[in-house]
C-alpha atoms as a PDB file:
ATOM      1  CA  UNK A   1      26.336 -12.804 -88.511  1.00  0.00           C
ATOM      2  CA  UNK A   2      29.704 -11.092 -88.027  1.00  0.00           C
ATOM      3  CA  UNK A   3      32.672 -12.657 -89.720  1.00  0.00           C
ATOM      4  CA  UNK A   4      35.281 -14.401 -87.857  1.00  0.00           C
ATOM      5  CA  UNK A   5      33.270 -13.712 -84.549  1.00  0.00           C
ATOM      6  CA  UNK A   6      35.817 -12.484 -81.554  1.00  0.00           C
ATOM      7  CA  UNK A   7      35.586 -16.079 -79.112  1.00  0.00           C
ATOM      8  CA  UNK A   8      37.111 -16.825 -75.812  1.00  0.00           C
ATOM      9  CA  UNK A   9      36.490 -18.352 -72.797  1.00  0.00           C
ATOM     10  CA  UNK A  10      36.672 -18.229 -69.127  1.00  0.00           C
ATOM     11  CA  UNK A  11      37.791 -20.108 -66.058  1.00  0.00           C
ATOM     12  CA  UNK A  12      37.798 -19.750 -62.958  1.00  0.00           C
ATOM     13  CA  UNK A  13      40.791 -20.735 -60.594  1.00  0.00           C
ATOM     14  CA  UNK A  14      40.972 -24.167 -59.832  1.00  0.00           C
ATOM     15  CA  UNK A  15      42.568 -24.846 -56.541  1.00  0.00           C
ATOM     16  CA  UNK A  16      43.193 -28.853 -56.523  1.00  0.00           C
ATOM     17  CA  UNK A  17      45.448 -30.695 -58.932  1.00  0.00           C
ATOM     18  CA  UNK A  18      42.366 -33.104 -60.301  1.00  0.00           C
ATOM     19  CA  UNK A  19      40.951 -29.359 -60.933  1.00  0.00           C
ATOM     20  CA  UNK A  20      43.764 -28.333 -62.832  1.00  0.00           C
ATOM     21  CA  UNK A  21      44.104 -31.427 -65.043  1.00  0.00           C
ATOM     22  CA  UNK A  22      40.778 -31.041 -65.976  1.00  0.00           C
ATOM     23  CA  UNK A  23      40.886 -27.469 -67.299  1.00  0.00           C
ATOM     24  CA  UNK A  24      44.116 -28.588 -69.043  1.00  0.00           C
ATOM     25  CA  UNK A  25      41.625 -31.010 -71.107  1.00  0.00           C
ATOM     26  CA  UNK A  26      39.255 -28.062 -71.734  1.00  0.00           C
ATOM     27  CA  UNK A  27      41.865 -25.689 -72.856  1.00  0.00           C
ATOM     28  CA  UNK A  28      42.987 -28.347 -75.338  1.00  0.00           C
ATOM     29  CA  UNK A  29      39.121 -29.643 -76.018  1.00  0.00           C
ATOM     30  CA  UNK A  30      38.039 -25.467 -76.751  1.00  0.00           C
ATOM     31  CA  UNK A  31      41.341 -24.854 -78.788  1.00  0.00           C
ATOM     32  CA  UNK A  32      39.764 -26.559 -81.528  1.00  0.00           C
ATOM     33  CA  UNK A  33      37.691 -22.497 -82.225  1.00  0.00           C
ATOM     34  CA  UNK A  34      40.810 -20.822 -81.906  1.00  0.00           C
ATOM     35  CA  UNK A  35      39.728 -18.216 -79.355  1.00  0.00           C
ATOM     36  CA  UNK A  36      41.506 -15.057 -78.531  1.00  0.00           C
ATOM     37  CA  UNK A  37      42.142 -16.100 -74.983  1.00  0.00           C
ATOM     38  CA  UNK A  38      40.907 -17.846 -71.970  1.00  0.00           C
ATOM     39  CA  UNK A  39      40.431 -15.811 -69.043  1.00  0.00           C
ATOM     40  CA  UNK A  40      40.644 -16.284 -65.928  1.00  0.00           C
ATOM     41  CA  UNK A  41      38.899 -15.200 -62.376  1.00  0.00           C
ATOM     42  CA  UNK A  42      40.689 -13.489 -59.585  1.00  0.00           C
ATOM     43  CA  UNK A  43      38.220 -14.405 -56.691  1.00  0.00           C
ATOM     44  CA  UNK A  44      36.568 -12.186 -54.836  1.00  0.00           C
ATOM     45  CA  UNK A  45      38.668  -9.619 -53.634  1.00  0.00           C
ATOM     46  CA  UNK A  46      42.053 -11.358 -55.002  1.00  0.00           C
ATOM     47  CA  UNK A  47      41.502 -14.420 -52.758  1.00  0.00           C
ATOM     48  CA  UNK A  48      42.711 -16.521 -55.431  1.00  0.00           C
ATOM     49  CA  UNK A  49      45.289 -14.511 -56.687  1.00  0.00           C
ATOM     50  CA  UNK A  50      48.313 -16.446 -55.909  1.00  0.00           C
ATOM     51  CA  UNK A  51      46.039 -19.601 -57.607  1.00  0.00           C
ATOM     52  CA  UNK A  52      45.057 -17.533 -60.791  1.00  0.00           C
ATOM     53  CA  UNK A  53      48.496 -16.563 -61.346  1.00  0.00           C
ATOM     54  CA  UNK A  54      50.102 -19.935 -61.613  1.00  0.00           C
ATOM     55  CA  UNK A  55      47.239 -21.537 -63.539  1.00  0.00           C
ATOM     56  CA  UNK A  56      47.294 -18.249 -66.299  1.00  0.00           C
ATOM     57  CA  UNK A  57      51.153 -19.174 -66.103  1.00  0.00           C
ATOM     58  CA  UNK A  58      50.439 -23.037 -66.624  1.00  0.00           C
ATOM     59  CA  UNK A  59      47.934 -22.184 -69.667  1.00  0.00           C
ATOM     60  CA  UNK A  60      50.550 -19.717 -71.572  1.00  0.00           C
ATOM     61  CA  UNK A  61      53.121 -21.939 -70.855  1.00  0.00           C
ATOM     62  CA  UNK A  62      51.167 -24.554 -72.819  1.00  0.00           C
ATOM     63  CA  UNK A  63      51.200 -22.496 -75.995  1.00  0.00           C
ATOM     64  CA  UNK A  64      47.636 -21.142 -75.475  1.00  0.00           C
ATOM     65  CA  UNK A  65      46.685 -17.113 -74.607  1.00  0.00           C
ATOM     66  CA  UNK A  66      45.849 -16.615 -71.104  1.00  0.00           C
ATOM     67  CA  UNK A  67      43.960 -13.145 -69.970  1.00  0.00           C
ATOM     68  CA  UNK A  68      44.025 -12.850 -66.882  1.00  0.00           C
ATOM     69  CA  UNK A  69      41.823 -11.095 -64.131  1.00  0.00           C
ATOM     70  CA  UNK A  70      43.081  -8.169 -62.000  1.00  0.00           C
ATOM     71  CA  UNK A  71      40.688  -6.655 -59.690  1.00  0.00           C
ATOM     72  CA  UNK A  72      41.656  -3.868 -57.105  1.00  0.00           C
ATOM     73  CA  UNK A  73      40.371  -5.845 -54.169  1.00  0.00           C
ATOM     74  CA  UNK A  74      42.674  -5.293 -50.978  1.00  0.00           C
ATOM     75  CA  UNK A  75      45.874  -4.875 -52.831  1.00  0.00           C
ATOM     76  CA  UNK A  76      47.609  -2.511 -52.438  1.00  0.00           C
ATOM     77  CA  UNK A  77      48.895  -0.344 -55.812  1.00  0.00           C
ATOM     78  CA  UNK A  78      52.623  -1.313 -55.024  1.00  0.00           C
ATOM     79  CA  UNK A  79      50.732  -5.374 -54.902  1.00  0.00           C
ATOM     80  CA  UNK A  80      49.178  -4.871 -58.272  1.00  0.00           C
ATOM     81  CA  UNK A  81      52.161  -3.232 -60.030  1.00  0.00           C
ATOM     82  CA  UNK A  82      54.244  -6.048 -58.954  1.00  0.00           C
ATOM     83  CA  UNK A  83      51.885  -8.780 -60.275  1.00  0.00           C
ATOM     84  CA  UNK A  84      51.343  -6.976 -63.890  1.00  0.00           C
ATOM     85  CA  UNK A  85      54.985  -6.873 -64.568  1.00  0.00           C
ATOM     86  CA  UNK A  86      55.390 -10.453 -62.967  1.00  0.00           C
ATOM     87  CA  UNK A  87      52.674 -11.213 -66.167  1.00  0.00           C
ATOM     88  CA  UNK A  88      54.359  -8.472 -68.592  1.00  0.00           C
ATOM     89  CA  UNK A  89      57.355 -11.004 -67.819  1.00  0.00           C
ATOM     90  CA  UNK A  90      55.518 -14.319 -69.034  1.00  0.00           C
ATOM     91  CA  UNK A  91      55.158 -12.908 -71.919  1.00  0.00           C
ATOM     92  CA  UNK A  92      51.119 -12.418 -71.488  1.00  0.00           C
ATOM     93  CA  UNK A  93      49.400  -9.217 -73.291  1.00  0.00           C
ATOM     94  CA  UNK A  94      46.031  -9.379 -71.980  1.00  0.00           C
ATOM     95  CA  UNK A  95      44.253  -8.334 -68.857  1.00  0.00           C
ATOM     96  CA  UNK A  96      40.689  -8.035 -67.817  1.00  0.00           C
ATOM     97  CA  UNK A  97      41.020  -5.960 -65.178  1.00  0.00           C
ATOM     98  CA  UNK A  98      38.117  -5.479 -62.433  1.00  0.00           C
ATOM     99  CA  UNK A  99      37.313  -3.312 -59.652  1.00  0.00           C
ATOM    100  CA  UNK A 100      35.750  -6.924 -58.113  1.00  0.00           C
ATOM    101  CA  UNK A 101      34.285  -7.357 -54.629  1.00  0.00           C
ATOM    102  CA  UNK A 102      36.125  -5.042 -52.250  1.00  0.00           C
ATOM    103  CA  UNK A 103      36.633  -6.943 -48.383  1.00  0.00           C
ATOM    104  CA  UNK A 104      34.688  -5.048 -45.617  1.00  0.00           C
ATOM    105  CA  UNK A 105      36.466  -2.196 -43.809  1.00  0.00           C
ATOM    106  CA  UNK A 106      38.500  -1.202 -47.067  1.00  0.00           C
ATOM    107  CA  UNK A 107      39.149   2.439 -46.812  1.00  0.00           C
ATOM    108  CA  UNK A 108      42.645   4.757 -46.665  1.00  0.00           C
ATOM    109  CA  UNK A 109      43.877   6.537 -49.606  1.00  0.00           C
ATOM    110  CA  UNK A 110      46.178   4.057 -51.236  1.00  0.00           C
ATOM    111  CA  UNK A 111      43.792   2.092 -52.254  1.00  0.00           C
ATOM    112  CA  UNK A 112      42.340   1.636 -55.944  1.00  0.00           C
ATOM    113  CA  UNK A 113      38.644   1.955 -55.642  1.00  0.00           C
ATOM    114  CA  UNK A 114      37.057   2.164 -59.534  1.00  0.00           C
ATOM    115  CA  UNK A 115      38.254   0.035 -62.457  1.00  0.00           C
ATOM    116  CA  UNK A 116      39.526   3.243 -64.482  1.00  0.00           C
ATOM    117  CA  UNK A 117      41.909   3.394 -61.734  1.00  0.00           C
ATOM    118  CA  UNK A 118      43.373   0.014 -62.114  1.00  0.00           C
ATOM    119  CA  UNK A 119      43.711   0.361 -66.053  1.00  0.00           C
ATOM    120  CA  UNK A 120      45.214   4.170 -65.824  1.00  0.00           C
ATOM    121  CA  UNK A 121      47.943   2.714 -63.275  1.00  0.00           C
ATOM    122  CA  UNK A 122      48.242  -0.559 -66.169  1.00  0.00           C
ATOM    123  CA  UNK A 123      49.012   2.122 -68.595  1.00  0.00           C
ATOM    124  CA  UNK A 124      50.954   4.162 -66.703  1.00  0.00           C
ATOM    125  CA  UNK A 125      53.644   1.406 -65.694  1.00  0.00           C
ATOM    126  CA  UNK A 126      52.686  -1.006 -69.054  1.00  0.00           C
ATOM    127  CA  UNK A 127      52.491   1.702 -71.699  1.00  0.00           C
ATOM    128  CA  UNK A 128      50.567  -0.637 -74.789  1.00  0.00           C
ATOM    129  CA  UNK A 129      52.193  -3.777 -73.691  1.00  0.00           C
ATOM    130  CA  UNK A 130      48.448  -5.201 -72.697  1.00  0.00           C
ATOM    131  CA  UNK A 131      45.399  -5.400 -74.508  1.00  0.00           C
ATOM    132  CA  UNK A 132      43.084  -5.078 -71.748  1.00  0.00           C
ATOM    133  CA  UNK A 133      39.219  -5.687 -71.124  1.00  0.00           C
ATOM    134  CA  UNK A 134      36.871  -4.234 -68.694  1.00  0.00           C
ATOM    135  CA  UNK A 135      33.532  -5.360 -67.458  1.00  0.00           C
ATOM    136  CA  UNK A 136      30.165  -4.104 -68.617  1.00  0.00           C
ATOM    137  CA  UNK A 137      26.632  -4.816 -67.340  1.00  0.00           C
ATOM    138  CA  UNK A 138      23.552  -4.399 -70.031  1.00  0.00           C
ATOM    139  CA  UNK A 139      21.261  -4.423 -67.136  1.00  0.00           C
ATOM    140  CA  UNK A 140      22.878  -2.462 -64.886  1.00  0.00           C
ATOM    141  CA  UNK A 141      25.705  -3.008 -62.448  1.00  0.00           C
ATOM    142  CA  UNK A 142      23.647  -3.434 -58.718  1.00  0.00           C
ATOM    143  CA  UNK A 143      25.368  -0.812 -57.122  1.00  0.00           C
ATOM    144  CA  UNK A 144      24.770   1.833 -59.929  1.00  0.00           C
ATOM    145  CA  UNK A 145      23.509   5.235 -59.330  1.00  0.00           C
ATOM    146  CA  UNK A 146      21.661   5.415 -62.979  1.00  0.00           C
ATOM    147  CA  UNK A 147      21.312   3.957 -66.083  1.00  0.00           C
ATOM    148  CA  UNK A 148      23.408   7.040 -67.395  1.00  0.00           C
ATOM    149  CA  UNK A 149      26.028   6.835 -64.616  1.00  0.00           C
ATOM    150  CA  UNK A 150      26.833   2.875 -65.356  1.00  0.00           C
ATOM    151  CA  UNK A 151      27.416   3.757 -68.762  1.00  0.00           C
ATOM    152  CA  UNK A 152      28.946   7.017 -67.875  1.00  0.00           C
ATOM    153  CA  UNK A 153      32.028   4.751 -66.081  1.00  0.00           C
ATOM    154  CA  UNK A 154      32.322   2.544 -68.495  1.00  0.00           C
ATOM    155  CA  UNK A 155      33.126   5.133 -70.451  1.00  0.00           C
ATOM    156  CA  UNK A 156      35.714   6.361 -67.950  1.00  0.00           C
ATOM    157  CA  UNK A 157      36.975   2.733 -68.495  1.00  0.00           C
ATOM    158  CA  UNK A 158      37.851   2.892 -72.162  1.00  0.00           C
ATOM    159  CA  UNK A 159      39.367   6.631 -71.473  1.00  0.00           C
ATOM    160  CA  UNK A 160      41.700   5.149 -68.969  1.00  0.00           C
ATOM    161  CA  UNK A 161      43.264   2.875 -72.278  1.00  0.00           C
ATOM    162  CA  UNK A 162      40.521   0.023 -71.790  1.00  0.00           C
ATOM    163  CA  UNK A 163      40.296  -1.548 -75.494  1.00  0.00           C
ATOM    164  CA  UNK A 164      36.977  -3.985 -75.544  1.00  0.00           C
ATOM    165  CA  UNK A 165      34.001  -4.706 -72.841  1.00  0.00           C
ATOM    166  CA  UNK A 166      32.934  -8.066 -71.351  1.00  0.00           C
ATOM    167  CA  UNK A 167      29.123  -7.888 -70.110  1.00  0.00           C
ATOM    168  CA  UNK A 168      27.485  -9.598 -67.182  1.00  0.00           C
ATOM    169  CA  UNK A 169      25.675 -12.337 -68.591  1.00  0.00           C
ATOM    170  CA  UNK A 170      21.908 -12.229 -69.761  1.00  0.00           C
ATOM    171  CA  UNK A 171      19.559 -13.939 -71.431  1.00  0.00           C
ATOM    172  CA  UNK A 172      17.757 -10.722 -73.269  1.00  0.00           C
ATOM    173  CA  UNK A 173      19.001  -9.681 -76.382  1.00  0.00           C
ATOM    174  CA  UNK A 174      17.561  -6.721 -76.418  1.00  0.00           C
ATOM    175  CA  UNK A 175      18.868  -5.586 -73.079  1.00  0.00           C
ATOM    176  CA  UNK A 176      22.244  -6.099 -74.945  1.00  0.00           C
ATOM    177  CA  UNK A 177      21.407  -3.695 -77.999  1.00  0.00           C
ATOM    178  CA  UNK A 178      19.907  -1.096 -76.311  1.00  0.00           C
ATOM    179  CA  UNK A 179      22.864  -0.763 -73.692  1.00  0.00           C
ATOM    180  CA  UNK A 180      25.002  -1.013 -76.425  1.00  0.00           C
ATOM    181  CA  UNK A 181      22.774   2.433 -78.460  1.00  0.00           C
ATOM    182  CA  UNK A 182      23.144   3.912 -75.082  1.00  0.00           C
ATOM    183  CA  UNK A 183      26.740   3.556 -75.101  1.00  0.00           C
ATOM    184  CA  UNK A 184      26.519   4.555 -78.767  1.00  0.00           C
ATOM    185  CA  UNK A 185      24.834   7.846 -77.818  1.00  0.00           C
ATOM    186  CA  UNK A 186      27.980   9.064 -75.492  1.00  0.00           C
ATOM    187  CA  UNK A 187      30.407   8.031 -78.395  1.00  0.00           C
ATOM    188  CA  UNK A 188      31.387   5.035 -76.873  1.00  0.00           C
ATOM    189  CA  UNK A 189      32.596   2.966 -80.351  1.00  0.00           C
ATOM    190  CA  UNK A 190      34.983  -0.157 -78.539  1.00  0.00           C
ATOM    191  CA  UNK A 191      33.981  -3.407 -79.067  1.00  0.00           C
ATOM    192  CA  UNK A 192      31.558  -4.556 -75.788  1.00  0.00           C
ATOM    193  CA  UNK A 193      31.346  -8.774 -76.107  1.00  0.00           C
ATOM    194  CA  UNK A 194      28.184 -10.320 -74.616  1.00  0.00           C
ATOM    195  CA  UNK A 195      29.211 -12.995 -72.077  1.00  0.00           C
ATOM    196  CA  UNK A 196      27.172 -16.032 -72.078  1.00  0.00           C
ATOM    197  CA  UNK A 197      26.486 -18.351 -69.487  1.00  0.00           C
ATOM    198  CA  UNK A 198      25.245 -21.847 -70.151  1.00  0.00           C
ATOM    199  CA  UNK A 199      22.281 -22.418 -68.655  1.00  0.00           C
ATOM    200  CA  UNK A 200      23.189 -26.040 -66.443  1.00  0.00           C
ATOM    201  CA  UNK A 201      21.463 -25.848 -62.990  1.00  0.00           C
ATOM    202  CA  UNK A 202      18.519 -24.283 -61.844  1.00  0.00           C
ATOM    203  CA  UNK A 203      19.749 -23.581 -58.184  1.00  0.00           C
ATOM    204  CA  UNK A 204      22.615 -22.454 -58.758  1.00  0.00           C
ATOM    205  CA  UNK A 205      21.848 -20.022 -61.581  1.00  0.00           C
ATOM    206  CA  UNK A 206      18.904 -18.584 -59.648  1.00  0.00           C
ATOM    207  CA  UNK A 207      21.523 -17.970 -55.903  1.00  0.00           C
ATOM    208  CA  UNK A 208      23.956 -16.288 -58.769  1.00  0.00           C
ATOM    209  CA  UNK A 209      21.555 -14.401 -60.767  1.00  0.00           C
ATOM    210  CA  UNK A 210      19.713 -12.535 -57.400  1.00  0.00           C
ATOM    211  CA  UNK A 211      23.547 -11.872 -55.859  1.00  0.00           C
ATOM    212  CA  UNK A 212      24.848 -10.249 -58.961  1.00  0.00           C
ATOM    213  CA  UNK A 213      22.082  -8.711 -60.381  1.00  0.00           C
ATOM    214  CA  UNK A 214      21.577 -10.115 -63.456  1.00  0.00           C
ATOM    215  CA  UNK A 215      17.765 -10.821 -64.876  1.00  0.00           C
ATOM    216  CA  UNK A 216      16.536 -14.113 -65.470  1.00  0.00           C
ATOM    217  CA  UNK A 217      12.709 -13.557 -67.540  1.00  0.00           C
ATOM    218  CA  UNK A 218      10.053 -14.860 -65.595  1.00  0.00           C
ATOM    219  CA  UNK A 219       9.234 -17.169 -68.646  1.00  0.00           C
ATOM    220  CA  UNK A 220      12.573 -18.732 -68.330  1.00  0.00           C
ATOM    221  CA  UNK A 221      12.763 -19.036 -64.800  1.00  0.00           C
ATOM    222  CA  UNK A 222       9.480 -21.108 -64.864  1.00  0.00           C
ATOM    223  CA  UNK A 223      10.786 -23.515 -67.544  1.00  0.00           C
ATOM    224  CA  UNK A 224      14.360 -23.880 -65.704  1.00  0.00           C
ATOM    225  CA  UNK A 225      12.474 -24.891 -63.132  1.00  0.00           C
ATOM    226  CA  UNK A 226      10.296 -27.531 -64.227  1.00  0.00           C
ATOM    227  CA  UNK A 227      12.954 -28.833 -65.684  1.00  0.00           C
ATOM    228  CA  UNK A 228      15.399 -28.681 -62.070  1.00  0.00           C
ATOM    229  CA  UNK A 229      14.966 -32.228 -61.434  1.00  0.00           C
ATOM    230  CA  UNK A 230      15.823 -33.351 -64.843  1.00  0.00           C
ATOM    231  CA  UNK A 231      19.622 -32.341 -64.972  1.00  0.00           C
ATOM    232  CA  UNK A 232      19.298 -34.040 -68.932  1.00  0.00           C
ATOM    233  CA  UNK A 233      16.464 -32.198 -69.976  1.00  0.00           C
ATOM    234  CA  UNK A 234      17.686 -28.881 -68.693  1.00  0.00           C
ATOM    235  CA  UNK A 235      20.596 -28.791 -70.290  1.00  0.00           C
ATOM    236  CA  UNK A 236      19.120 -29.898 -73.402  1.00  0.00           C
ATOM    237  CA  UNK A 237      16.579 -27.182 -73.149  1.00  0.00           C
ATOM    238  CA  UNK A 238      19.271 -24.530 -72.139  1.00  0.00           C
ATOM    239  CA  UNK A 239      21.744 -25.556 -75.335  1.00  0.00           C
ATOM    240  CA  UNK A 240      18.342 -24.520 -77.302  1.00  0.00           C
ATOM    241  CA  UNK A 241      17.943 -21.216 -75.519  1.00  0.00           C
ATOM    242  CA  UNK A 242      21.665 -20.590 -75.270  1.00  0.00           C
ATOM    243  CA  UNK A 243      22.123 -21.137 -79.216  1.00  0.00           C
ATOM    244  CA  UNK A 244      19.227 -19.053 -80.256  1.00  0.00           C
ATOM    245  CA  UNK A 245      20.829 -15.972 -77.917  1.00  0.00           C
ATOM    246  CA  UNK A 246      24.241 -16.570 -79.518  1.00  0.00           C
ATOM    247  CA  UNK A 247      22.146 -16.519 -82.547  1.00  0.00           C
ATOM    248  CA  UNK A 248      20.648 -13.138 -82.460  1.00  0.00           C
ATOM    249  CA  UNK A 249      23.549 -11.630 -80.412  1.00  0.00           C
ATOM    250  CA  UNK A 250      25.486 -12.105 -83.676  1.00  0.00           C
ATOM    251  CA  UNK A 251      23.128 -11.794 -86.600  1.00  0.00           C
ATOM    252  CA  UNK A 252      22.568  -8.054 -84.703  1.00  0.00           C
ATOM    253  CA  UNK A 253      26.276  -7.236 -84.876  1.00  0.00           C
ATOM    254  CA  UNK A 254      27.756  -8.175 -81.599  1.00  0.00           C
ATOM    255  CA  UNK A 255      31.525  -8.556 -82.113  1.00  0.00           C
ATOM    256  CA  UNK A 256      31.874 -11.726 -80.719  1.00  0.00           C
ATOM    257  CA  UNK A 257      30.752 -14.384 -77.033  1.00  0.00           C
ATOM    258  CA  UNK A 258      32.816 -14.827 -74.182  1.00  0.00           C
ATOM    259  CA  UNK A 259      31.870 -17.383 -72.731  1.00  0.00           C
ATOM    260  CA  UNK A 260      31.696 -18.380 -69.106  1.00  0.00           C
ATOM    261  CA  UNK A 261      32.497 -22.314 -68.745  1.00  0.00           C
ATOM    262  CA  UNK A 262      32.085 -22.884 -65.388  1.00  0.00           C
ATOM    263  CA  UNK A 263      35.415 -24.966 -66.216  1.00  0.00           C
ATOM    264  CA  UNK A 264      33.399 -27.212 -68.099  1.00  0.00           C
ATOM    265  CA  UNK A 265      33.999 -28.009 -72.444  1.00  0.00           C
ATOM    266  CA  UNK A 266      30.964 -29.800 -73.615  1.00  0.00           C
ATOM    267  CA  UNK A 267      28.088 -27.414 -73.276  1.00  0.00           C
ATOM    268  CA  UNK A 268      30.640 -24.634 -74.844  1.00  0.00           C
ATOM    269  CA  UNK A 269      31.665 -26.938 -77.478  1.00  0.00           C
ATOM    270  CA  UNK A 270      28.096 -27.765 -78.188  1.00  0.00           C
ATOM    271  CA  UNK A 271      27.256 -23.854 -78.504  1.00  0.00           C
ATOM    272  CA  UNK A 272      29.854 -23.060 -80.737  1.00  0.00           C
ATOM    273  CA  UNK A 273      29.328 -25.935 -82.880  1.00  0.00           C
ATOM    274  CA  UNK A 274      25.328 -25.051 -83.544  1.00  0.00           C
ATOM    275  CA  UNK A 275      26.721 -21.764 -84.170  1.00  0.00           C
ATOM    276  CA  UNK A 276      28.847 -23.169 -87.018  1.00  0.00           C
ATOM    277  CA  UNK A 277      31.719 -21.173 -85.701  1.00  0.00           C
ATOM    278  CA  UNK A 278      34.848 -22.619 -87.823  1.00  0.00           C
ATOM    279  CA  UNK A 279      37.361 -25.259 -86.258  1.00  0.00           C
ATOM    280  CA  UNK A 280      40.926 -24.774 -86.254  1.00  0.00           C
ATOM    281  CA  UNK A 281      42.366 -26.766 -89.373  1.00  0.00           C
ATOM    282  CA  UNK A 282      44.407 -30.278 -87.935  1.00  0.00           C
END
């Protein structure tokens, strides 16, 4: 297992007040592992950008690290330079920064279109202010031309000043370690994190899964579903899988989890205790 394991976790932007008292309890209830961050989402293309930016204001104000997401959406660059320094401001040093779900009819030439965009023009105007994360998808990303060419722009990603990789979940570990001897292979040496996603709700899971392209096994999408009308046993049943992917994720080198919450504590909390991760000393 790797020692002192990268951790952080992600939210996604809560629009109602009971929403955001709630993540304030799991930003104080996940503090207890110390992790490098929590993230949070942008929406798809920015539609919760003004939302994301005062709730990753509200968590750094609290004494915690926020990372927030920046995808190119419909902004425009003027828009996105604008909110980075706004951030740069708060005192925040970490992005994850997206090319995200671009709204129909984009086009024109001021527009960002690819990721490597967004983190050259971070650079440009930021210098090494940020530490900033990109995405990464172990089975593919769905629009991909190749194998080769996904891995091909991530590695555009990290030569743009990119400095670590947040996958697309999965629930195949070895779909992780042979992206990551792909990557390997074009000398692509910055840390990638697996990101893990709790396994809570059959439905839901399987709607997300087919839109984003991520691969649920045919074994576990048989034993999610007997279990769909047992919320209890489920979850139960996904903690188990959950733990034993941590499990090998880490015991075969992987940096660190990020984990996607779903803006929910206990099933994290529950992960990273079975994984023994260490608690912050009281």
């Amino acid at each position: 297992m790797t020692n002192n394991p990268h951790i952080s976790f992600e939210f996604f932007a809560a629009k109602t007040e009971q929403g955001r008292i709630k993540l304030k309890t799991t930003c104080h209830e996940l503090d207890k592992f110390s992790p490098e961050f929590y993230s949070v989402t942008y929406g798809a293309g920015g539609s919760t950008r003004d939302t994301t930016k005062d709730l990753v204001l509200g968590i750094q104000a609290d004494g915690y690290s926020a990372a927030p997401h920046l995808s190119v959406g419909g902004d425009s660059t003027k828009d996105v330079i604008k909110l980075v320094q706004s951030y740069k401001d708060a005192g925040i040093n970490k992005l994850v920064a997206l090319r995200g779900d671009l709204p129909s009819g984009i086009g024109g030439t001021k527009q960002l279109v690819h990721a490597n965009e967004l983190v050259a023009l971070i650079r440009q105007h930021t210098g090494d202010h940020f530490e900033i994360q990109v995405a990464a998808y172990p089975e593919i990303h769905p629009e991909a031309e190749s194998y080769s060419k996904d891995v091909y722009w991530l590695g555009e990603k990290f030569k743009a000043g990119a400095n670590s990789a947040i996958t697309q979940y999965f629930y195949n570990p070895d779909a992780y370690f042979r992206f990551i001897d792909e990557c390997a292979k074009v000398g692509i040496e910055q840390p990638i994190l697996p990101g893990i996603m709790p396994l809570t709700n059959y439905h839901n899971l399987m709607r997300f899964s087919d839109n984003c392209g991520a691969d649920i096994p045919r074994w576990l999408r048989w034993q999610l579903k007997e279990r769909s009308d047992n919320s209890d046993d489920l979850i139960k049943y996904g903690i188990d899988i959950v733990t034993k992917l941590c499990e090998d994720l880490l015991a075969g080198g992987a940096p660190g989890l990020h984990f996607y919450t779903m803006n929910q504590w206990r099933i994290s909390d529950t992960l990273c205790r079975n994984l023994g991760l260490p608690l912050k000393a009281l």
